[in-house]
Protein backbone atom coordinates (compact mmCIF):
# COMPACT_ATOMS: atom_id res chain seq x y z
CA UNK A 1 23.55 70.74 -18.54
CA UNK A 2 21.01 67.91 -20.00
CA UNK A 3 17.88 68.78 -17.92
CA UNK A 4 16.43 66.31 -15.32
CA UNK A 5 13.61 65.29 -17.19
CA UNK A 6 15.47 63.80 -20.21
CA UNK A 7 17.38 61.47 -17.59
CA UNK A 8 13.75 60.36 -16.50
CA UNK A 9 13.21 58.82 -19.94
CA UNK A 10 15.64 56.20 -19.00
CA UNK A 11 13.51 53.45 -16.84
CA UNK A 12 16.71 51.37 -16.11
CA UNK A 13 18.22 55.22 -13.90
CA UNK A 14 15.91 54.90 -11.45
CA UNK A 15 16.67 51.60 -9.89
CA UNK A 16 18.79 50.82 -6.76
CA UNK A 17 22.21 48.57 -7.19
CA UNK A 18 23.67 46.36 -3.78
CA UNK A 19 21.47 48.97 -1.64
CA UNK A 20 22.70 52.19 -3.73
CA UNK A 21 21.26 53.95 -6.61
CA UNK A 22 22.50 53.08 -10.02
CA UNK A 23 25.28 55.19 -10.97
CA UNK A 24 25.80 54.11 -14.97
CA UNK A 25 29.52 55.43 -16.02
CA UNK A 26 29.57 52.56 -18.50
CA UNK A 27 28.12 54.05 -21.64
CA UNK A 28 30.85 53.44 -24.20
CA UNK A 29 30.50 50.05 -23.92
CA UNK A 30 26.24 50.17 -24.10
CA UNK A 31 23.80 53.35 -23.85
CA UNK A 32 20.72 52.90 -21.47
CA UNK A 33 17.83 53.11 -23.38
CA UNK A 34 15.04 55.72 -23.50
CA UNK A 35 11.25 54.99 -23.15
CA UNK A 36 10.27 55.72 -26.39
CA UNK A 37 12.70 52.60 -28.03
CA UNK A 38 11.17 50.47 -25.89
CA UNK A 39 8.16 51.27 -26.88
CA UNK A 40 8.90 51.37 -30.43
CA UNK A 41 10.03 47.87 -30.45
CA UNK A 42 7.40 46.38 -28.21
CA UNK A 43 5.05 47.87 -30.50
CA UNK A 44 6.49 46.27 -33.39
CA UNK A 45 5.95 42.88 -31.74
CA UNK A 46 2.43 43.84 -30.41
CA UNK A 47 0.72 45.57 -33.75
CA UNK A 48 2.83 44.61 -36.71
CA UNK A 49 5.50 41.93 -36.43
CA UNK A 50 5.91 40.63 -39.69
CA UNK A 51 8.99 40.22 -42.37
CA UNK A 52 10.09 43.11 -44.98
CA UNK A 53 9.69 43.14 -48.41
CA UNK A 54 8.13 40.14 -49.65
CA UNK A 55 4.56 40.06 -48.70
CA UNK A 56 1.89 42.37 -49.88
CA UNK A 57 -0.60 42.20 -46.60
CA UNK A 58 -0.90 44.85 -44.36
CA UNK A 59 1.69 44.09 -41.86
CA UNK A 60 4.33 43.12 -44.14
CA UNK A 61 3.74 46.50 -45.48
CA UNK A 62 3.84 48.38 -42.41
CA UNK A 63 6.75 46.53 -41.37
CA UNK A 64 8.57 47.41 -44.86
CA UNK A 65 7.66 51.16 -44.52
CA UNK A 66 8.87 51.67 -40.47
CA UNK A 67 12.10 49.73 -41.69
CA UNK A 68 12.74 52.00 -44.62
CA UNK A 69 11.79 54.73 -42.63
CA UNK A 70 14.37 53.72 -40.53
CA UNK A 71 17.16 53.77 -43.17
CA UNK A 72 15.81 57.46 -44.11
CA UNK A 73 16.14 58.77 -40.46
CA UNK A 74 19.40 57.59 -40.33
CA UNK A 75 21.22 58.67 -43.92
CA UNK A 76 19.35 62.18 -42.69
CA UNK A 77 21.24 61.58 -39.29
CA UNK A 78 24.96 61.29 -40.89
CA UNK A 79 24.30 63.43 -44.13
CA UNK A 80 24.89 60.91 -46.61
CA UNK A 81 23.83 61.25 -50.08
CA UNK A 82 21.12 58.64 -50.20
CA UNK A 83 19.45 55.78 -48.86
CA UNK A 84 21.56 53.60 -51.09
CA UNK A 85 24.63 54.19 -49.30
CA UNK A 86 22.76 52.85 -46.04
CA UNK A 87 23.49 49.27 -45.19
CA UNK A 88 22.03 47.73 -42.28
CA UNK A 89 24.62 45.66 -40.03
CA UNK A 90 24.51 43.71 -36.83
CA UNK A 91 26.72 46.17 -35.41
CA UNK A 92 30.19 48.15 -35.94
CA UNK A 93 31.87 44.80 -36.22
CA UNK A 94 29.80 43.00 -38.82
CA UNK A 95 30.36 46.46 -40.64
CA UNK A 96 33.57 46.62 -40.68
CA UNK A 97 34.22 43.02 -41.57
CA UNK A 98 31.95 43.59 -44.43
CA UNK A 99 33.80 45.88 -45.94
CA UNK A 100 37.22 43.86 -45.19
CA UNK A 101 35.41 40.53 -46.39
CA UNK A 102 34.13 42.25 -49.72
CA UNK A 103 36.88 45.84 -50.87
CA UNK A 104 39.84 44.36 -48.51
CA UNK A 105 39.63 40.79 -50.25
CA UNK A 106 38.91 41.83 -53.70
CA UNK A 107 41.13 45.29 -54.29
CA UNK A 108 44.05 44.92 -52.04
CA UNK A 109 47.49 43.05 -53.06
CA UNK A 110 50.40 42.09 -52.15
CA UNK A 111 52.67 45.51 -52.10
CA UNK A 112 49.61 47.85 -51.37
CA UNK A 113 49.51 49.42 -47.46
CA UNK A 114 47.43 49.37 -45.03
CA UNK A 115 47.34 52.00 -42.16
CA UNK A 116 45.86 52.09 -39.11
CA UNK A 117 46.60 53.04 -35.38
CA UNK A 118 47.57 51.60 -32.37
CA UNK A 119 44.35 53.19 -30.84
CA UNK A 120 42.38 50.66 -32.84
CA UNK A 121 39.50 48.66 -31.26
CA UNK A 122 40.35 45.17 -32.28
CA UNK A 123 36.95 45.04 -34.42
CA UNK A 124 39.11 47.26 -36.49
CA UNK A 125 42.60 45.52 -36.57
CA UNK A 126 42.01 41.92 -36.39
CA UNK A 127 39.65 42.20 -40.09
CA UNK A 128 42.48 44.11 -41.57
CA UNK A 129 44.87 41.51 -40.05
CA UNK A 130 43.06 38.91 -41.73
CA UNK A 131 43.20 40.70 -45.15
CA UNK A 132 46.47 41.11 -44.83
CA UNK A 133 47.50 37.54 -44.84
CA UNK A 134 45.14 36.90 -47.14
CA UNK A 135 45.85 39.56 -49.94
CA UNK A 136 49.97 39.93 -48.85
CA UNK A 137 49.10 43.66 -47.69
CA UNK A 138 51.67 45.50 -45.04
CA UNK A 139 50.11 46.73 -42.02
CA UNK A 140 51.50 49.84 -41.01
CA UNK A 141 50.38 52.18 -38.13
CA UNK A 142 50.23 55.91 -37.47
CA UNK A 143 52.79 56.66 -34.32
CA UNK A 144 51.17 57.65 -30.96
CA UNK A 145 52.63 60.74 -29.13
CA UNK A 146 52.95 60.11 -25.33
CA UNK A 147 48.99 62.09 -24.69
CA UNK A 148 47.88 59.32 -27.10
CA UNK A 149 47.15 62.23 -30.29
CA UNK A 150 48.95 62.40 -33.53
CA UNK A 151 50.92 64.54 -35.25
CA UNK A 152 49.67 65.50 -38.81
CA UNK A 153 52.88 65.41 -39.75
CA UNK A 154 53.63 62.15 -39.17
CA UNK A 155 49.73 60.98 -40.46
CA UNK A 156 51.82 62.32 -43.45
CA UNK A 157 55.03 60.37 -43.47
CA UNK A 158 53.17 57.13 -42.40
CA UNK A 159 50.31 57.22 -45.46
CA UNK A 160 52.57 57.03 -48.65
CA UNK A 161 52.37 56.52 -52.41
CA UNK A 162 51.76 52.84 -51.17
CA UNK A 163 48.96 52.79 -48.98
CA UNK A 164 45.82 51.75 -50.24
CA UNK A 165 43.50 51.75 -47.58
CA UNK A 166 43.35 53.67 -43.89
CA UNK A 167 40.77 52.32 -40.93
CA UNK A 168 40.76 54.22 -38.41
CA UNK A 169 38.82 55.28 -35.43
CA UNK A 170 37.06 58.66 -34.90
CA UNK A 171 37.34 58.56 -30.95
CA UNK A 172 39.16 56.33 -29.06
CA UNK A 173 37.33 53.80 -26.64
CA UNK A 174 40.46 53.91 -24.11
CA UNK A 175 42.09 57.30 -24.79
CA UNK A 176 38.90 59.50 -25.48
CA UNK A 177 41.15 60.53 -27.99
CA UNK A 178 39.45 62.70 -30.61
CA UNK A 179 41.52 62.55 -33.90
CA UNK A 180 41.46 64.45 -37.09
CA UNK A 181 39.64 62.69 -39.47
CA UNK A 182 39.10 65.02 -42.36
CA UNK A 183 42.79 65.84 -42.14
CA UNK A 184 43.23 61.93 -42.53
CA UNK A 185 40.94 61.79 -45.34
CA UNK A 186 42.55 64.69 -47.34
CA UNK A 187 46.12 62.98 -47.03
CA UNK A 188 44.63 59.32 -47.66
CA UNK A 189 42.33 60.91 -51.11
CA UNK A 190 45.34 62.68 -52.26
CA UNK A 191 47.45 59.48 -52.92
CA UNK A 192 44.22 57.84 -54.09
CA UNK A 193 43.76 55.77 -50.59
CA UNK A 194 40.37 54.90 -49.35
CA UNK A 195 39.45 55.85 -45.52
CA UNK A 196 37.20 53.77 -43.37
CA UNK A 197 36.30 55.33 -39.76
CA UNK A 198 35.11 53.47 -37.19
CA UNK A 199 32.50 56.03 -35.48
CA UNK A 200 31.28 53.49 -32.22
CA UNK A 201 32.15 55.96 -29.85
CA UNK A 202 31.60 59.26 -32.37
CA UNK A 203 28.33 58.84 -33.65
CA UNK A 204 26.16 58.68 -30.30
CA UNK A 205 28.23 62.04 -28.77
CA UNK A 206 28.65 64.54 -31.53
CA UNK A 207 27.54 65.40 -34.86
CA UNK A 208 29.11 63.19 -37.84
CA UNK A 209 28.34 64.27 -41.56
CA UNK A 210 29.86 61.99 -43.91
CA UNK A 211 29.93 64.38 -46.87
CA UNK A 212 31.73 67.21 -44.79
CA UNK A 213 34.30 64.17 -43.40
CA UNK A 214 34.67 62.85 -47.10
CA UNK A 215 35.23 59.13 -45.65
CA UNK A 216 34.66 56.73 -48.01
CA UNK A 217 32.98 54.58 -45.20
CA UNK A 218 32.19 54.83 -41.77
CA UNK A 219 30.81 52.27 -39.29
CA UNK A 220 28.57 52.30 -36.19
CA UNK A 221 26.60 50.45 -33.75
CA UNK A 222 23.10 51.45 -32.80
CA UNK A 223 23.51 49.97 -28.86
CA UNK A 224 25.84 53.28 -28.08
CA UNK A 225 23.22 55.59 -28.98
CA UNK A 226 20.05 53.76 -27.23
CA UNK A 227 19.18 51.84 -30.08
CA UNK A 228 18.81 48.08 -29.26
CA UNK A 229 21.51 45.57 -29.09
CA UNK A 230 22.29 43.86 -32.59
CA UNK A 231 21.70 46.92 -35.03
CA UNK A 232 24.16 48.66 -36.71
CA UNK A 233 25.59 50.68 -39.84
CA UNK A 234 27.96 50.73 -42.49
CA UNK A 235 27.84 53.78 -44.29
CA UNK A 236 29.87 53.89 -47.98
CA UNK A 237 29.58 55.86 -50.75
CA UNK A 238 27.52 55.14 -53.50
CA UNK A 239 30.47 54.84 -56.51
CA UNK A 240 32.68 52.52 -54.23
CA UNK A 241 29.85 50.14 -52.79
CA UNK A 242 28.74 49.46 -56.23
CA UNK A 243 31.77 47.84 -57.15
CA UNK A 244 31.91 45.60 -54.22
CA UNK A 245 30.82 42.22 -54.40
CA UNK A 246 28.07 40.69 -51.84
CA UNK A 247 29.50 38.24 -48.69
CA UNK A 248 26.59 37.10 -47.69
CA UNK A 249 24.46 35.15 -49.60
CA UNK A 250 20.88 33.96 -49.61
CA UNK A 251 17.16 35.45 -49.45
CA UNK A 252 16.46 38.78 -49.93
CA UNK A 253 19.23 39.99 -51.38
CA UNK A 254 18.79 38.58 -55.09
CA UNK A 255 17.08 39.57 -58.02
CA UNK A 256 17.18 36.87 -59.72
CA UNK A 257 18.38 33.29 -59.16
CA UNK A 258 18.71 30.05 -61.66
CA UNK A 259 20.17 26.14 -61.08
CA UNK A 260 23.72 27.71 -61.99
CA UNK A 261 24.01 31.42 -61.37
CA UNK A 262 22.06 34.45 -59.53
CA UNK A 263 22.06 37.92 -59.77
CA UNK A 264 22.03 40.61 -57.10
CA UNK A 265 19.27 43.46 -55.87
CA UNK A 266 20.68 47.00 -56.09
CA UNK A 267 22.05 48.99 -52.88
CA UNK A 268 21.12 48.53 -50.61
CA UNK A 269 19.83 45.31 -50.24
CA UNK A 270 22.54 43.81 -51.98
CA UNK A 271 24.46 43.32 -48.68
CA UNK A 272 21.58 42.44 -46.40
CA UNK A 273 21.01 38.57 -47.07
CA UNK A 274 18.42 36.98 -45.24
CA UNK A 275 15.57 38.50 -42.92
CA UNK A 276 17.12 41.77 -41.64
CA UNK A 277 16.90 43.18 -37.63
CA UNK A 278 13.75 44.49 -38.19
CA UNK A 279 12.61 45.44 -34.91
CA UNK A 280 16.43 46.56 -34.18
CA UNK A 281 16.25 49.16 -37.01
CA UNK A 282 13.37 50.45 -36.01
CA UNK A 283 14.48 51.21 -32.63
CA UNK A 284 17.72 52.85 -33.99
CA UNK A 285 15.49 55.49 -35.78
CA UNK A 286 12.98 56.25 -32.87
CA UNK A 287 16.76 56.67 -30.87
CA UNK A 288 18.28 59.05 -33.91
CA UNK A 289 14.58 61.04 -33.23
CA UNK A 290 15.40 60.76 -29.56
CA UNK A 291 19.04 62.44 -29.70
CA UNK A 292 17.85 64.92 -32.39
CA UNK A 293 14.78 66.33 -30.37
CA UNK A 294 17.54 66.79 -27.62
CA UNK A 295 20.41 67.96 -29.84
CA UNK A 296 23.77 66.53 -30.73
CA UNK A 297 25.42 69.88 -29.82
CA UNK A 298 23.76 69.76 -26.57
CA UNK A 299 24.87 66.67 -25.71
CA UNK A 300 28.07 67.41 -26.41
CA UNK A 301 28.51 70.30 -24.82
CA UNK A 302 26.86 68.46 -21.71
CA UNK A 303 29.53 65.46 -22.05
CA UNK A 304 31.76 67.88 -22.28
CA UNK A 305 31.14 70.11 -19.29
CA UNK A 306 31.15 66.57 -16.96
CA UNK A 307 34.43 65.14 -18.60
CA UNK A 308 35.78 68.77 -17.82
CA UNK A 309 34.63 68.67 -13.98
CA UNK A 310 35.49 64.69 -13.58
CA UNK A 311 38.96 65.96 -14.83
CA UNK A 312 39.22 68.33 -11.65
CA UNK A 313 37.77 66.38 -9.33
CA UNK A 314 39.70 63.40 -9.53
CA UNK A 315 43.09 65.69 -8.99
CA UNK A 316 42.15 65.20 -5.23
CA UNK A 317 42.40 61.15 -5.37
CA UNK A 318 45.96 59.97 -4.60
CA UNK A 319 47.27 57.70 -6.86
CA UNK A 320 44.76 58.13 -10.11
CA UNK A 321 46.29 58.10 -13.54
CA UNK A 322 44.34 59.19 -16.11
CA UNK A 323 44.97 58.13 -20.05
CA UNK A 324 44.29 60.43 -22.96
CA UNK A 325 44.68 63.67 -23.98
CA UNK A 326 43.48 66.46 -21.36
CA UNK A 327 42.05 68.40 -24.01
CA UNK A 328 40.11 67.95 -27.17
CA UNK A 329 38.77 64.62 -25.70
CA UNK A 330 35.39 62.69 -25.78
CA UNK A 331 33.47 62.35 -22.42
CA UNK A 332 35.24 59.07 -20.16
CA UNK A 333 38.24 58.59 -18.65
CA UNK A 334 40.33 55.55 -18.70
CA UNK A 335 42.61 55.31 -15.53
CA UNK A 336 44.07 53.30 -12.92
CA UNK A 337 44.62 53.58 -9.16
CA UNK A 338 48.00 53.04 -8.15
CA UNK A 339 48.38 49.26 -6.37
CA UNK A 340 44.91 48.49 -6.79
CA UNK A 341 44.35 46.01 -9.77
CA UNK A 342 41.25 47.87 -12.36
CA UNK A 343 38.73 44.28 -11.65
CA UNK A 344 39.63 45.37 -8.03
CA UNK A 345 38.45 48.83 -8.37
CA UNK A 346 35.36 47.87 -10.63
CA UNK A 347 34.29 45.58 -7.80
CA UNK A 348 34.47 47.93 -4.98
CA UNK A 349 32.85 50.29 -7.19
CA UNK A 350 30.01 48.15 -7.78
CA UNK A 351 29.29 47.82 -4.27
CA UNK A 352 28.06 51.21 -4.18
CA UNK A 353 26.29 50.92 -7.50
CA UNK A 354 28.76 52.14 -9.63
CA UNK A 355 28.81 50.80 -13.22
CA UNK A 356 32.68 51.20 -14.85
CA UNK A 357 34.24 48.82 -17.00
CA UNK A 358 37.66 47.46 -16.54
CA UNK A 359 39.80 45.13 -18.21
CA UNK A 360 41.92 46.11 -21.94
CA UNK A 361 39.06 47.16 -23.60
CA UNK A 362 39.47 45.06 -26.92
CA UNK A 363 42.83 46.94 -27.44
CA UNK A 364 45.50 44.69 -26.13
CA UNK A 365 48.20 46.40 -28.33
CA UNK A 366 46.78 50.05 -26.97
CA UNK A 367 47.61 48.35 -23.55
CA UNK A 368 51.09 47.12 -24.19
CA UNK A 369 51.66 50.61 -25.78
CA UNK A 370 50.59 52.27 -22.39
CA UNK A 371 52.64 49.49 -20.49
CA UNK A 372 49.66 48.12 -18.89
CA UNK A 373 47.86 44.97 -18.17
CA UNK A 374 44.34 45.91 -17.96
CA UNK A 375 42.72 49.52 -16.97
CA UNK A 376 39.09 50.72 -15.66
CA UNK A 377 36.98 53.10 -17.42
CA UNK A 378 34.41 55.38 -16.70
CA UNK A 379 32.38 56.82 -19.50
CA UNK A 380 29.57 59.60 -19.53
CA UNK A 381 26.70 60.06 -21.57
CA UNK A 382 23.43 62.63 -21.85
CA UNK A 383 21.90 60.85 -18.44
CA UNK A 384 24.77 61.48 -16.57
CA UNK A 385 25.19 64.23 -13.77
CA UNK A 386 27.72 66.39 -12.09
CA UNK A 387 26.53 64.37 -8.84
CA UNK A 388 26.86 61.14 -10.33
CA UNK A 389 30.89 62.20 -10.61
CA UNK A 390 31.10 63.00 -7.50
CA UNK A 391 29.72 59.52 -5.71
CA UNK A 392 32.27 58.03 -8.49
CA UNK A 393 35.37 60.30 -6.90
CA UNK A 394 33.82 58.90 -3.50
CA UNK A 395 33.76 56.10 -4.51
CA UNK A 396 37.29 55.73 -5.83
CA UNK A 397 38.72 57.51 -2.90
CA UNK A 398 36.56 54.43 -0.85
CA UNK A 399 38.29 52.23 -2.73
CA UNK A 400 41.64 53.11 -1.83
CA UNK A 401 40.97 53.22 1.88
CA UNK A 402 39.52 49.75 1.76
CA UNK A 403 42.64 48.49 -0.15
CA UNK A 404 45.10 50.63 2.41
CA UNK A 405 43.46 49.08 5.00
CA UNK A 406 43.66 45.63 3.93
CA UNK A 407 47.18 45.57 3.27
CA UNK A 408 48.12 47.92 6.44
């Protein structure tokens, strides 16, 4: 288990919430930050706040360096190729639009397929929604057995001679569903199909390497993984981003620019118009040192031994149903509490200072899949403990007494 003192690098742990201390079980939706990002960025702002890459005075250049640095950390941090293939995003969403906005747009026609999953955060369906009407693309989707996995069988009847594109998620926000990307890729790259995954809830919890995946690009937000809010990553390779064109235009990214016509900068900067997040990109790297000096295996294997004990400990609370796949799953748990609305549990929850999420989770057709209106969620991260699950079980077993005793 993550030792105690790594949870002590997290100043927002140690406060009390309505009279109780703060029990955080909300990390898929945003990681606490360490200590040291804070620092980072504050330091930023303090010694050396100053734009990237146009001025030649010592800030600007310290600036430039720490952000570059930044880009370095994290192609080192997935295992791509090189800095090139590194673009800097607002987040999982801007990434993924980008590369709807710019390959979607400009190589997809009417005939070609594109296939996704029901498991899809909407920042990865409504883009290729949008393309679709756009381009006259067919949307097709990978079938769901009942534990929310798929069958590689039918990843193979679904992805045909047809489909020309595949966006799909490495782990599921709802399900904690881990699916099998490189399988995905292989069948996608063997019809000549390009793969995006969205890794939001991958990156921050295990070890991604692009090259070993093969994706052609992958997407993540730098808030899961106790970077700052606004910061994110689109990963592509090097042959395919080339050929894209830019969607956003202005400073920065240009080479050159006349009364009629411009040209572009090489990758990266190509798609990073205007003055990038600097102080946001250099938090993400002091987080990717962060993780690393702690381990991605060991933080998986810690998510993994609390997911594994949350699993039997909630078997004693009447009522719970839990979504997902028992095994092979990332560390949260999606569930509901039989009669008791998931805002209704949330609430109660909070009460005792118990941070879960609840609502559909930006996946409104996950929810009508699972026949439901709305669920809660609690998700675990490095900070969490063994004891934090346990005041959660009390608390949901709390919960239900309150609402049996309202309605006796």
């Amino acid at each position: 288990m993550i030792d105690q003192e790594i949870r002590k690098q997290f100043p927002i742990l140690s406060q009390d919430v309505n009279g109780h201390p703060l029990v955080y079980l909300d990390s898929a939706a945003t990681a606490q930050k360490p200590i040291q990002v804070i620092e980072a960025i504050e330091k930023y702002y303090r010694e050396y706040n100053s734009n990237v890459h146009r001025g030649v005075h010592t800030l600007g250049t310290k600036a430039t360096d720490a952000y570059e640095e930044a880009r370095e950390k994290v192609r080192k941090f997935i295992n791509a190729k090189s800095m090139e293939e590194i673009i800097f995003t607002r987040g999982t969403t801007s990434a993924i639009n980008l590369v709807a906005q710019s390959y979607g747009r400009s190589f997809l026609k009417q005939g070609d397929e594109i296939v996704l999953t029901m498991m899809e955060h909407h920042s990865n369906l409504i883009p290729w929604q949008q393309v679709a009407k756009a381009t006259g693309a067919t949307l097709k989707y990978i079938p769901l057995q009942p534990d929310g996995t798929m069958k590689i069988e039918e990843i193979k009847e679904t992805i045909t001679a047809n489909t020309k594109f595949v966006a799909i998620t490495h782990v599921s926000n709802v399900l904690g569903t881990i699916n099998p990307i490189k399988d995905v890729v292989q069948i996608a790259h063997a019809i000549g199909a390009h793969v995006l995954v969205d890794g939001a809830q991958s990156v921050p919890h295990m070890k991604v390497d692009v090259q070993d995946l093969d994706c052609d690009f992958l997407a993540f937000s730098g808030h899961k993984l106790g970077a700052p809010t606004g910061i994110g990553v689109l990963y592509g390779k090097k042959e395919i981003l080339e050929k894209m064109e830019a969607v956003e235009f202005g400073g920065e990214m240009i080479e050159f620019v006349d009364l009629y016509d411009s040209t572009w900068k090489e990758l990266p900067w190509k798609f990073e118009g205007g003055t990038p997040i600097i102080a946001g990109a250099i938090g993400l790297g002091v987080a990717i040192d962060f993780l690393q000096s702690i381990g991605l295996d060991q933080i998986e294997k810690h998510e993994h031994e609390l997911i594994t004990y949350a699993i039997e400990r909630v078997q004693n609370v009447e009522g719970f149903s839990m979504y997902g796949p028992i095994e092979n799953r990332s560390g949260l748990i999606t569930f509901n509490l039989e009669g008791i609305h998931p805002h209704d549990v949330a609430t109660v929850l909070d009460t005792e200072g118990i941070a879960v999420r609840a609502g559909h989770h930006c996946a409104q057709p996950l929810m009508n899949w699972l026949n439901v209106s709305a669920t809660a969620r609690a998700s675990f991260y490095l900070y969490n403990t063994k004891e934090e699950v346990d005041l959660w079980v009390k608390g949901l077993i709390k919960t239900k007494e309150y609402f049996g005793n309202v309605f006796a």
